[in-house]
C-alpha atoms as a PDB file:
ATOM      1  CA  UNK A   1     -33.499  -4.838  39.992  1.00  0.00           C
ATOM      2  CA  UNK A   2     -31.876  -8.265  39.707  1.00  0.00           C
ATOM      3  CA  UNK A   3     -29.875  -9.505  36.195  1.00  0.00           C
ATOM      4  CA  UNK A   4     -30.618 -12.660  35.040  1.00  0.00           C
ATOM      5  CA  UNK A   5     -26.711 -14.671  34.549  1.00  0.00           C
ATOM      6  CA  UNK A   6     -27.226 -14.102  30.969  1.00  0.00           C
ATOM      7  CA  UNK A   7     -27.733 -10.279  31.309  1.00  0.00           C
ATOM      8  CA  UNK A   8     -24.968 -10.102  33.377  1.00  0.00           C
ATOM      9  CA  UNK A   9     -22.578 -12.344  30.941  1.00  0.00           C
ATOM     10  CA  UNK A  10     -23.807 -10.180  28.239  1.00  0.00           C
ATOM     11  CA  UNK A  11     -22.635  -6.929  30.214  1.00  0.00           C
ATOM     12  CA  UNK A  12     -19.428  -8.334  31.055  1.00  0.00           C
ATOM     13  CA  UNK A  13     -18.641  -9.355  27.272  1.00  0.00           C
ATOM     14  CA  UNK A  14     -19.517  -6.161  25.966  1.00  0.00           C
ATOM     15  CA  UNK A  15     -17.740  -4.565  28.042  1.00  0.00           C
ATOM     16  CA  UNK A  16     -14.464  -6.557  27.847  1.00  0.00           C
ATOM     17  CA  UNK A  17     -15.605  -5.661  24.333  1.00  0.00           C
ATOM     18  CA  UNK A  18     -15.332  -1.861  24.290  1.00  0.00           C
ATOM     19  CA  UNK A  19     -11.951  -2.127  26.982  1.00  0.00           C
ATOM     20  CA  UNK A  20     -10.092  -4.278  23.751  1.00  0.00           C
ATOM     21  CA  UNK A  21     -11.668  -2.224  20.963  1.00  0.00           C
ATOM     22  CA  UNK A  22     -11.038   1.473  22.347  1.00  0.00           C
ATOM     23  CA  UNK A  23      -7.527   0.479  23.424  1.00  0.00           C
ATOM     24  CA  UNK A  24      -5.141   3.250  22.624  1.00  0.00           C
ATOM     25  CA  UNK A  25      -1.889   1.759  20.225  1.00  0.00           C
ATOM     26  CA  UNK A  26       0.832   0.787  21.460  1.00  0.00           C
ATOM     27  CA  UNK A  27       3.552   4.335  20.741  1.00  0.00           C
ATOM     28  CA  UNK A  28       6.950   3.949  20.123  1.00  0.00           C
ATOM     29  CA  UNK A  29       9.217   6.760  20.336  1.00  0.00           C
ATOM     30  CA  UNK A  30      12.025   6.473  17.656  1.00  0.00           C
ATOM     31  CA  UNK A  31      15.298   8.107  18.051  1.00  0.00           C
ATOM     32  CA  UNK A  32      17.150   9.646  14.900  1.00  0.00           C
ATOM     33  CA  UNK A  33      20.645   8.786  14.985  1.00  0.00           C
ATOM     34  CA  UNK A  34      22.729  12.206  14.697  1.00  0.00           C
ATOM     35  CA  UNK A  35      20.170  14.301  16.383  1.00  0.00           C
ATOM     36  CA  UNK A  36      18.879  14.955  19.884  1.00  0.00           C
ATOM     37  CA  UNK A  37      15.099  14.279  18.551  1.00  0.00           C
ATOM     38  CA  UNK A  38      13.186  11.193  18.715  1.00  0.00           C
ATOM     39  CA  UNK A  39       9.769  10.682  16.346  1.00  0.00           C
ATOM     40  CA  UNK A  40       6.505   8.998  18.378  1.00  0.00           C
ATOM     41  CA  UNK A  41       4.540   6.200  15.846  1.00  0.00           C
ATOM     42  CA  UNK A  42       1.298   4.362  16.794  1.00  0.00           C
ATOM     43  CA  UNK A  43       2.657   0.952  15.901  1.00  0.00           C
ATOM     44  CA  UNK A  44      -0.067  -1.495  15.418  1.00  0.00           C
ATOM     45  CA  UNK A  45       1.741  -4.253  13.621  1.00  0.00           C
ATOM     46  CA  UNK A  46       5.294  -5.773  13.620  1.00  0.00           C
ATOM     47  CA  UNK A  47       5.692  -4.263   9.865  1.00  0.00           C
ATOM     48  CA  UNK A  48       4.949  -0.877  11.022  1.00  0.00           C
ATOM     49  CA  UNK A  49       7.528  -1.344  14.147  1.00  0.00           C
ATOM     50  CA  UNK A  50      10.306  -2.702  12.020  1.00  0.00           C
ATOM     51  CA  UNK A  51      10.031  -1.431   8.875  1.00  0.00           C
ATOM     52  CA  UNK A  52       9.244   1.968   9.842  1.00  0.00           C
ATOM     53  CA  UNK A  53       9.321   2.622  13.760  1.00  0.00           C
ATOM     54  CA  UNK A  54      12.391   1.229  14.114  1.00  0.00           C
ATOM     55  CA  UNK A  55      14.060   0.938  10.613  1.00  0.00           C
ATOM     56  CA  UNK A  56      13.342   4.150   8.807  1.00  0.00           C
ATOM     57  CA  UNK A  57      16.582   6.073   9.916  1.00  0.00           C
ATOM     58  CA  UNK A  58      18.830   3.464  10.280  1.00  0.00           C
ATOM     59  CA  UNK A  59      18.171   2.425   6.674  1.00  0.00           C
ATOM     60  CA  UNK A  60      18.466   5.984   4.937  1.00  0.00           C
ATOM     61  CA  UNK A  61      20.640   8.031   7.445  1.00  0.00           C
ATOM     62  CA  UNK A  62      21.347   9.820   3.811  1.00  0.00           C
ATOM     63  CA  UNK A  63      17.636  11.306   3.686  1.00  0.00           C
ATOM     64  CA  UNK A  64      18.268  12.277   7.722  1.00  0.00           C
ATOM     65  CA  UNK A  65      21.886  14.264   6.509  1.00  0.00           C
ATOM     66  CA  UNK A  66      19.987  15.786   3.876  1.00  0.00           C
ATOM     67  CA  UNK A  67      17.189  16.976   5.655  1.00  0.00           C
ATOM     68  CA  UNK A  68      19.795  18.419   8.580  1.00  0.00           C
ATOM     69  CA  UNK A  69      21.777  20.245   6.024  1.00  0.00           C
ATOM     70  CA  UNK A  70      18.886  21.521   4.017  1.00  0.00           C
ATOM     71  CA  UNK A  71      16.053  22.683   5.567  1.00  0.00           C
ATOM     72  CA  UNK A  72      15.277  26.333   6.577  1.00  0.00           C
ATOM     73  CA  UNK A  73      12.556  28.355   7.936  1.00  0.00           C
ATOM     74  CA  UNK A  74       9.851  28.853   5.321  1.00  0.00           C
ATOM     75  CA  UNK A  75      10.824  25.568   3.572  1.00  0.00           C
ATOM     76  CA  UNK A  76       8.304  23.829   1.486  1.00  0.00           C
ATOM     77  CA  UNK A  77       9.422  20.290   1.787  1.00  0.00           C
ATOM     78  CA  UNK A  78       6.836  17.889  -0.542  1.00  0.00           C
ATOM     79  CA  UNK A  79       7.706  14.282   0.985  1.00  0.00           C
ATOM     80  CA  UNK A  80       5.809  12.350  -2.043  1.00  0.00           C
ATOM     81  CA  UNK A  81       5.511   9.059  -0.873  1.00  0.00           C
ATOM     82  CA  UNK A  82       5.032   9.674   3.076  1.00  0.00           C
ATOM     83  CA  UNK A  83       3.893   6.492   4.174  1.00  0.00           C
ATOM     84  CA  UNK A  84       3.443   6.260   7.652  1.00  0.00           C
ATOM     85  CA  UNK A  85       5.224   9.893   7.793  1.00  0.00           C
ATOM     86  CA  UNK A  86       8.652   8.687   8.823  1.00  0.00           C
ATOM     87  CA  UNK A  87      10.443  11.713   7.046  1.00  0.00           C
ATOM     88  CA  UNK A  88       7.587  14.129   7.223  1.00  0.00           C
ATOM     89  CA  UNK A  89       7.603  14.332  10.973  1.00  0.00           C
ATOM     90  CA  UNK A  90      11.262  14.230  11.900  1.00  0.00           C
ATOM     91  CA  UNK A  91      11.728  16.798   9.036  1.00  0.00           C
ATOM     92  CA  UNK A  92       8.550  18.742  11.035  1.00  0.00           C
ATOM     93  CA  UNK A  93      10.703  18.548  14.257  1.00  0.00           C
ATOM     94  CA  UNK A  94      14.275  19.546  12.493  1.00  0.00           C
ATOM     95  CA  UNK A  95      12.603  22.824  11.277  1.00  0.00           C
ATOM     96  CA  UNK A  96       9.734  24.278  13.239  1.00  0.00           C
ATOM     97  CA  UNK A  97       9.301  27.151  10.568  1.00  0.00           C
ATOM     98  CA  UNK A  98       9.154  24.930   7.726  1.00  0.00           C
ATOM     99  CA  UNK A  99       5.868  23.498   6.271  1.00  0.00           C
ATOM    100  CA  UNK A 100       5.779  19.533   5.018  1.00  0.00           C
ATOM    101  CA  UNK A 101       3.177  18.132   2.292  1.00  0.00           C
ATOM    102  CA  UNK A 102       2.937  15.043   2.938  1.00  0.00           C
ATOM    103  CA  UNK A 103       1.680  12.743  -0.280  1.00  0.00           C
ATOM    104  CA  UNK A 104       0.111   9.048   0.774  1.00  0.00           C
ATOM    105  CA  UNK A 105      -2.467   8.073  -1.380  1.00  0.00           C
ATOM    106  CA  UNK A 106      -2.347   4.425   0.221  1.00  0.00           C
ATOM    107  CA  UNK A 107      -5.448   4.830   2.643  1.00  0.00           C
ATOM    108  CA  UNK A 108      -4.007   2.411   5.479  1.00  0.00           C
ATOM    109  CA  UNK A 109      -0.433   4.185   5.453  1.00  0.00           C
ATOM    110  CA  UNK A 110      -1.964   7.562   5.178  1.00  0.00           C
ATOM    111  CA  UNK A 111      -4.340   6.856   7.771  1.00  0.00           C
ATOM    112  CA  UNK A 112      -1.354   5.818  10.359  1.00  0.00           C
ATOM    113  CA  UNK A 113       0.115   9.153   8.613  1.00  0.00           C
ATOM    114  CA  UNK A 114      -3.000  11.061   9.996  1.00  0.00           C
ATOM    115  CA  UNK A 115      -2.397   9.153  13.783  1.00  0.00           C
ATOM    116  CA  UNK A 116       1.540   9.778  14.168  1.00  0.00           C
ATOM    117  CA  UNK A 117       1.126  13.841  12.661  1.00  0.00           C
ATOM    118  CA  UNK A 118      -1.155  13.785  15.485  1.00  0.00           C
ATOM    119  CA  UNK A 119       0.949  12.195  18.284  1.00  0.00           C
ATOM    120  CA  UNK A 120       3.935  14.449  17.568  1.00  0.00           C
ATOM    121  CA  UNK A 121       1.907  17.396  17.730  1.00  0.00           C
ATOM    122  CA  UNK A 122       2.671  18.667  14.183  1.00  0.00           C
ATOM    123  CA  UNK A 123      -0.726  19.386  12.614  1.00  0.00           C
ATOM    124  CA  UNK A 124       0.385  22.415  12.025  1.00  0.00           C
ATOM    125  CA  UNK A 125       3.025  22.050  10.265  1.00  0.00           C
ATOM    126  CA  UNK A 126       2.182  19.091   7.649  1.00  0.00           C
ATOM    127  CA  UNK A 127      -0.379  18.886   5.096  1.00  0.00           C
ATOM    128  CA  UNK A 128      -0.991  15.034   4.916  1.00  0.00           C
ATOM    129  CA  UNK A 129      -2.533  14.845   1.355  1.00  0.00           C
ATOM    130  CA  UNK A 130      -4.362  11.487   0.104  1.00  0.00           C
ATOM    131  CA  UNK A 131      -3.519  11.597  -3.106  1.00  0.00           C
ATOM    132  CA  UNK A 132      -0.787  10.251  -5.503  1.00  0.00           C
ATOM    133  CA  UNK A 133       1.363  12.388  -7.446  1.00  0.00           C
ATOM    134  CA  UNK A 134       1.717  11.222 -11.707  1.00  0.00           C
ATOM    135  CA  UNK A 135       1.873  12.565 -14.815  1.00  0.00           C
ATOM    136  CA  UNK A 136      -1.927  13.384 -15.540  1.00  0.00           C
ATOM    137  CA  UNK A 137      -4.291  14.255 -12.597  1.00  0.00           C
ATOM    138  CA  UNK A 138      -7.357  11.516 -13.420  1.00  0.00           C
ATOM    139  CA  UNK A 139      -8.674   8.669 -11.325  1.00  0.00           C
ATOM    140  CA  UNK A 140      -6.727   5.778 -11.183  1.00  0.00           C
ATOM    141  CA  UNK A 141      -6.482   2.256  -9.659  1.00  0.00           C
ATOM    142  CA  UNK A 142      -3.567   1.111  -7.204  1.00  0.00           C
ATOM    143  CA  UNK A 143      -2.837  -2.439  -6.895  1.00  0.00           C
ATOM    144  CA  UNK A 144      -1.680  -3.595  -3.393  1.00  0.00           C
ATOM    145  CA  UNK A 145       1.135  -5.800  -2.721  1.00  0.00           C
ATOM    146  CA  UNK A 146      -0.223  -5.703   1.260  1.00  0.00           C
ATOM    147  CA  UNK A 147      -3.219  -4.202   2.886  1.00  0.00           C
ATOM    148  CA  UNK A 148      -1.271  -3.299   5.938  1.00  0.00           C
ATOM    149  CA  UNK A 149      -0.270   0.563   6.932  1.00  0.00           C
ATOM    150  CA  UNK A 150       3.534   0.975   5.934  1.00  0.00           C
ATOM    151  CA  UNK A 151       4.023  -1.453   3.236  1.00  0.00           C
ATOM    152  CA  UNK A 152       4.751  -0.678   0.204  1.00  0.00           C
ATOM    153  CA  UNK A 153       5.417  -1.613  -3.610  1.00  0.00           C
ATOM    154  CA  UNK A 154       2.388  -0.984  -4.168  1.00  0.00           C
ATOM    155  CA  UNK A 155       1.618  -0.178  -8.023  1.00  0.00           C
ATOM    156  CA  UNK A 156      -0.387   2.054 -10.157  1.00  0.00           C
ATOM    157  CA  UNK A 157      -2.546   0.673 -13.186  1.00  0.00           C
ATOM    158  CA  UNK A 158      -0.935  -3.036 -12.552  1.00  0.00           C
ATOM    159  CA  UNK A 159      -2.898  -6.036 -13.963  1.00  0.00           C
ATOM    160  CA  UNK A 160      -2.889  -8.400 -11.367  1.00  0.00           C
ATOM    161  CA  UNK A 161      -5.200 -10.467  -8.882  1.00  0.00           C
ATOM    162  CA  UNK A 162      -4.392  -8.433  -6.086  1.00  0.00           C
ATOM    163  CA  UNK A 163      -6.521  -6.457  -3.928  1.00  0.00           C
ATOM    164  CA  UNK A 164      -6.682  -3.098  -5.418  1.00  0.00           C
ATOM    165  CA  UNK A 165      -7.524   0.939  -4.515  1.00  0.00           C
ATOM    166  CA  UNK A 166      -8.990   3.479  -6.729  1.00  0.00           C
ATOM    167  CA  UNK A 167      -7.142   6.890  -6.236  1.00  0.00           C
ATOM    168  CA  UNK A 168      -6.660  10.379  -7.319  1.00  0.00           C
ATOM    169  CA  UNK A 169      -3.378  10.705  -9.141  1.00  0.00           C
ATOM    170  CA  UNK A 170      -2.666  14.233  -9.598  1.00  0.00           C
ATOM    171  CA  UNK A 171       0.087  16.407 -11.291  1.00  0.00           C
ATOM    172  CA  UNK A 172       1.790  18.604  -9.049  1.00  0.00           C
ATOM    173  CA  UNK A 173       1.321  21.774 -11.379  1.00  0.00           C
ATOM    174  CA  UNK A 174      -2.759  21.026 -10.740  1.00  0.00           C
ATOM    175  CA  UNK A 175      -1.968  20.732  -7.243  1.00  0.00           C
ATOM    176  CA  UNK A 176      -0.762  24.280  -6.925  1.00  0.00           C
ATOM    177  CA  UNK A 177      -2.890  26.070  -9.466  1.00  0.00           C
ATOM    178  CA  UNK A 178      -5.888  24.324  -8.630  1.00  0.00           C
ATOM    179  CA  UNK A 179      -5.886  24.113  -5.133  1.00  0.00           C
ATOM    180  CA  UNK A 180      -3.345  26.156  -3.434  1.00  0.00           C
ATOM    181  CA  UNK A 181      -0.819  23.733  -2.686  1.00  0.00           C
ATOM    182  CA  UNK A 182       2.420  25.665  -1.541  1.00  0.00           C
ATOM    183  CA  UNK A 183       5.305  24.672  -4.005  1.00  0.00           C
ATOM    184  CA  UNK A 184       8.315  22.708  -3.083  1.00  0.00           C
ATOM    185  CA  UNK A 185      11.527  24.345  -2.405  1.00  0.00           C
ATOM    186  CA  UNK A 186      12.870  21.129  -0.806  1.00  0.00           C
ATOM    187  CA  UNK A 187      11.465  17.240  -3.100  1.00  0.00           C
ATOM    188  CA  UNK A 188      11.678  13.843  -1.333  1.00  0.00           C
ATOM    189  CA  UNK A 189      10.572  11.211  -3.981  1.00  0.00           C
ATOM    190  CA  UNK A 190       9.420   7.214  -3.242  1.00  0.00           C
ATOM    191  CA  UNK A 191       7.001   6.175  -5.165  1.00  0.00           C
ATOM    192  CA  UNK A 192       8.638   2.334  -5.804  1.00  0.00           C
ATOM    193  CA  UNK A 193       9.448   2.847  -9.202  1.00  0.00           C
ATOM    194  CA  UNK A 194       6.559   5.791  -9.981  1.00  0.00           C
ATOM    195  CA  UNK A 195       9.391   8.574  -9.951  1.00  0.00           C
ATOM    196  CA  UNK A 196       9.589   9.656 -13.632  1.00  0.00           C
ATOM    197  CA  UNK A 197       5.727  10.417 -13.482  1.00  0.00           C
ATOM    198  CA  UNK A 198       5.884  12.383 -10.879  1.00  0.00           C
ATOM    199  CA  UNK A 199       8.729  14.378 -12.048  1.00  0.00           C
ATOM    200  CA  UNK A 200       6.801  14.793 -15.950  1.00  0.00           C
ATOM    201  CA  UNK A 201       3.882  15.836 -14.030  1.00  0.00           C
ATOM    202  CA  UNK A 202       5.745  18.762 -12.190  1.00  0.00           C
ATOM    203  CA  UNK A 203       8.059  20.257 -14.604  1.00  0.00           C
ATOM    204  CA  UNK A 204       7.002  23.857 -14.187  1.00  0.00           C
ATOM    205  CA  UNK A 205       8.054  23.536 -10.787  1.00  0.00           C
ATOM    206  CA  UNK A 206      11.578  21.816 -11.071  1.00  0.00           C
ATOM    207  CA  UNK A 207      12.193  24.529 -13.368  1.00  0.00           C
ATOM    208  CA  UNK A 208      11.533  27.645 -10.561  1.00  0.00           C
ATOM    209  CA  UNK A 209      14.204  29.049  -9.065  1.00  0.00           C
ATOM    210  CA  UNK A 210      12.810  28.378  -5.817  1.00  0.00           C
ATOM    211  CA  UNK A 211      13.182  24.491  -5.487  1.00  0.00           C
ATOM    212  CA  UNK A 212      16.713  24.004  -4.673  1.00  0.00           C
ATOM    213  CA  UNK A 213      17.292  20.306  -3.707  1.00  0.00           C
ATOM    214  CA  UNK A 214      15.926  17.124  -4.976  1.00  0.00           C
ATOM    215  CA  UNK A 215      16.330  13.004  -2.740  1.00  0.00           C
ATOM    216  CA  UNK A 216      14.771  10.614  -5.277  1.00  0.00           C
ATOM    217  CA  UNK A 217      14.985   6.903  -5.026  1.00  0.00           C
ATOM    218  CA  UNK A 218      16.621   6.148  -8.179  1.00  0.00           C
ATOM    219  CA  UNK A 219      16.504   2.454  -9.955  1.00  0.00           C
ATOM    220  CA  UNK A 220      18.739   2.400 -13.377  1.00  0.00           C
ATOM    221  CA  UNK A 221      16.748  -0.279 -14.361  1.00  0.00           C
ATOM    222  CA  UNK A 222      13.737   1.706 -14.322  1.00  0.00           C
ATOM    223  CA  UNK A 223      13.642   4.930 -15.586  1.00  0.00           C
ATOM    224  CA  UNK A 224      17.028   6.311 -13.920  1.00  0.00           C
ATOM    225  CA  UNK A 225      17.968   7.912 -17.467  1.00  0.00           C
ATOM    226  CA  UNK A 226      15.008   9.520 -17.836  1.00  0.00           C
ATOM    227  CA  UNK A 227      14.725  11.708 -14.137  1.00  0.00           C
ATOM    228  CA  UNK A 228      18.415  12.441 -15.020  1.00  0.00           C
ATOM    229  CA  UNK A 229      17.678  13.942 -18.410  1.00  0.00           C
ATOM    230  CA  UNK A 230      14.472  15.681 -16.743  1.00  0.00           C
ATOM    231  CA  UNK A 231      16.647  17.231 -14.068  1.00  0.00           C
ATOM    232  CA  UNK A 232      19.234  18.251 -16.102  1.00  0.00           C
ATOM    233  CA  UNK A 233      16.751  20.325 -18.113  1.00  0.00           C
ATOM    234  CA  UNK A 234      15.439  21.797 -14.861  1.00  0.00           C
ATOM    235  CA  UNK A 235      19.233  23.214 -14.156  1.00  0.00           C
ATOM    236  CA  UNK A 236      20.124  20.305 -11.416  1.00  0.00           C
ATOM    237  CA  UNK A 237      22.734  17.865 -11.549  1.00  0.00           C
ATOM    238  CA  UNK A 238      23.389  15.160  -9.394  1.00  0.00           C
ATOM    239  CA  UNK A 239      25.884  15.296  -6.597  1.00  0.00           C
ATOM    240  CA  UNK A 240      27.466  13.132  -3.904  1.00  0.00           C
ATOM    241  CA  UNK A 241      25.469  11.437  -1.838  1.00  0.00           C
ATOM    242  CA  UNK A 242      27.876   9.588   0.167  1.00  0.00           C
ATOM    243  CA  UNK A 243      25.827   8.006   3.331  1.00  0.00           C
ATOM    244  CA  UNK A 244      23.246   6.447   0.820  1.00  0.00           C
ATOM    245  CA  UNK A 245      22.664   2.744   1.465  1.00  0.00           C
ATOM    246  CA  UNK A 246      21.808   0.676  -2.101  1.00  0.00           C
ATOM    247  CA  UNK A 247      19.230  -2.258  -2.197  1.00  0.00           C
ATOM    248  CA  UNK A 248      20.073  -4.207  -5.192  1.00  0.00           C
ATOM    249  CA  UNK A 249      20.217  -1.195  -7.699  1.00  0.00           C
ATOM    250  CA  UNK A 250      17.912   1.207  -5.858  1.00  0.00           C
ATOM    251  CA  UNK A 251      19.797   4.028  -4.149  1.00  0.00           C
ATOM    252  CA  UNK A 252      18.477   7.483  -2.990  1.00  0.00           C
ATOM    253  CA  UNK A 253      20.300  10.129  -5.447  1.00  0.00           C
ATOM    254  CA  UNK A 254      20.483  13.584  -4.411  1.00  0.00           C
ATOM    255  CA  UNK A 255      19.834  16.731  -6.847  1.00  0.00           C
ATOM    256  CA  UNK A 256      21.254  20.301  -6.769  1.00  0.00           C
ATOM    257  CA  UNK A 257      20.231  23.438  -8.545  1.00  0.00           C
ATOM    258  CA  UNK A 258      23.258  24.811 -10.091  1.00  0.00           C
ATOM    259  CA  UNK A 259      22.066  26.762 -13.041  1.00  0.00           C
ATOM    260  CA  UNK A 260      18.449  28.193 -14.149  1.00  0.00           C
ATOM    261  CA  UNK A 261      16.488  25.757 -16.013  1.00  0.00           C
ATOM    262  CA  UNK A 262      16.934  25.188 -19.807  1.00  0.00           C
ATOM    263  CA  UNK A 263      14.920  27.169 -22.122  1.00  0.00           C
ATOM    264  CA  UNK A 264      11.572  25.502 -22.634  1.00  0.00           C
ATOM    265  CA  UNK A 265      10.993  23.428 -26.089  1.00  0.00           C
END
């Protein structure tokens, strides 16, 4: 049977078509400065390659100490704030025998999440979760600074005339009574300014004996005074955190139990 010239055009497109569209991403495997592992990302746009690819463990070698010193076999680590899974992964590959929740509720980032757990062949070991971690577990709306996977700034409940997301927010109590979530004995916290929420929503946990160590990004101008005082109550205090790199008056604090929590209220 003969094809017409438009038939065959018509082939030819679609199939130049499907070749573009089912294109794997282009992978990018990341070394972490200070250890023999590297970290493979899908990187689909230049933000994703610099910011996170490329720039996640340059820019915080503090967070890649921390997790080296810290983790242990059957860690919980809760990475709230995961993005693209920077943290979640390498912390997957430091520890075999630890298990990583990994909180994203941004659907592009968590999606990318979803894509680099799966290159790095650590399903088993982290729990991507699309949900964001507050004070009261309810439905709420994130506005978006930028649509694409691993950006951030992103803000809950914001009145603006950005694009926005509606989301689960969820306190991290509810998370473990209501669903089984295995508590933290190891907290990273980046939520761009969200981190007092989070904490208020999890109190019962910072106050077990079992979480030991706490890496929050911490802005004074913010609520800095208030994580402090909530930490406090929960028996840690905050110690030297030498390798941290500031941006303006952001800086990654670290936390350490040193006494049982304060009797409650």
């Amino acid at each position: 049977m003969k094809l017409s010239l438009s038939s065959l055009k018509g082939f030819l497109r679609t199939r130049r078509l499907k070749a573009r569209l089912e294109k794997p991403p282009l992978t990018l495997d990341a070394p972490v400065p200070g250890t023999a592992f590297s970290v493979r990302f899908g990187v689909h746009t230049w933000l994703e390659f610099h910011n996170r690819a490329q720039g996640s463990y340059v820019g915080e070698p503090d967070l890649v100490d921390w997790l080296r010193e810290e983790l242990r076999p059957g860690d919980v680590l809760w990475d709230v704030g995961a993005n693209v899974g920077a943290y979640a992964l390498l912390a997957a590959k430091l520890c075999p025998e630890a298990t990583v929740v990994a909180w994203e509720p941004f659907i592009p980032s968590f999606a990318h999440l979803w894509e680099n757990i799966l290159l790095n062949g650590s399903v088993r070991q982290v729990i991507p979760l699309q949900t964001g971690l507050s004070d009261a577990s309810v439905l709420r709306t994130l506005a978006v600074s930028d649509p694409r996977a691993g950006s951030s700034l992103h803000h809950l409940d914001a009145r603006t005339d950005e694009p926005t997301q509606r989301l689960l927010s969820m306190r991290g109590e509810d998370a473990v009574a209501w669903f089984g979530v295995p508590a933290p004995t190891l907290l990273k916290v980046d939520t761009d300014g969200h981190e007092a929420p989070v904490f208020r929503g999890m109190e019962t946990l910072l106050r077990t004996g079992a979480l030991r160590s706490i890496l929050v990004e911490l802005d004074p101008r913010e609520n800095g005074k208030e994580i402090v005082e909530i930490l406090a109550r929960a028996g840690f205090r905050r110690t030297e955190n030498p390798r941290a790199i500031p941006v303006g008056d952001i800086v990654n604090a670290r936390f350490d139990r040193v006494h049982a929590a304060s009797p409650s209220p």
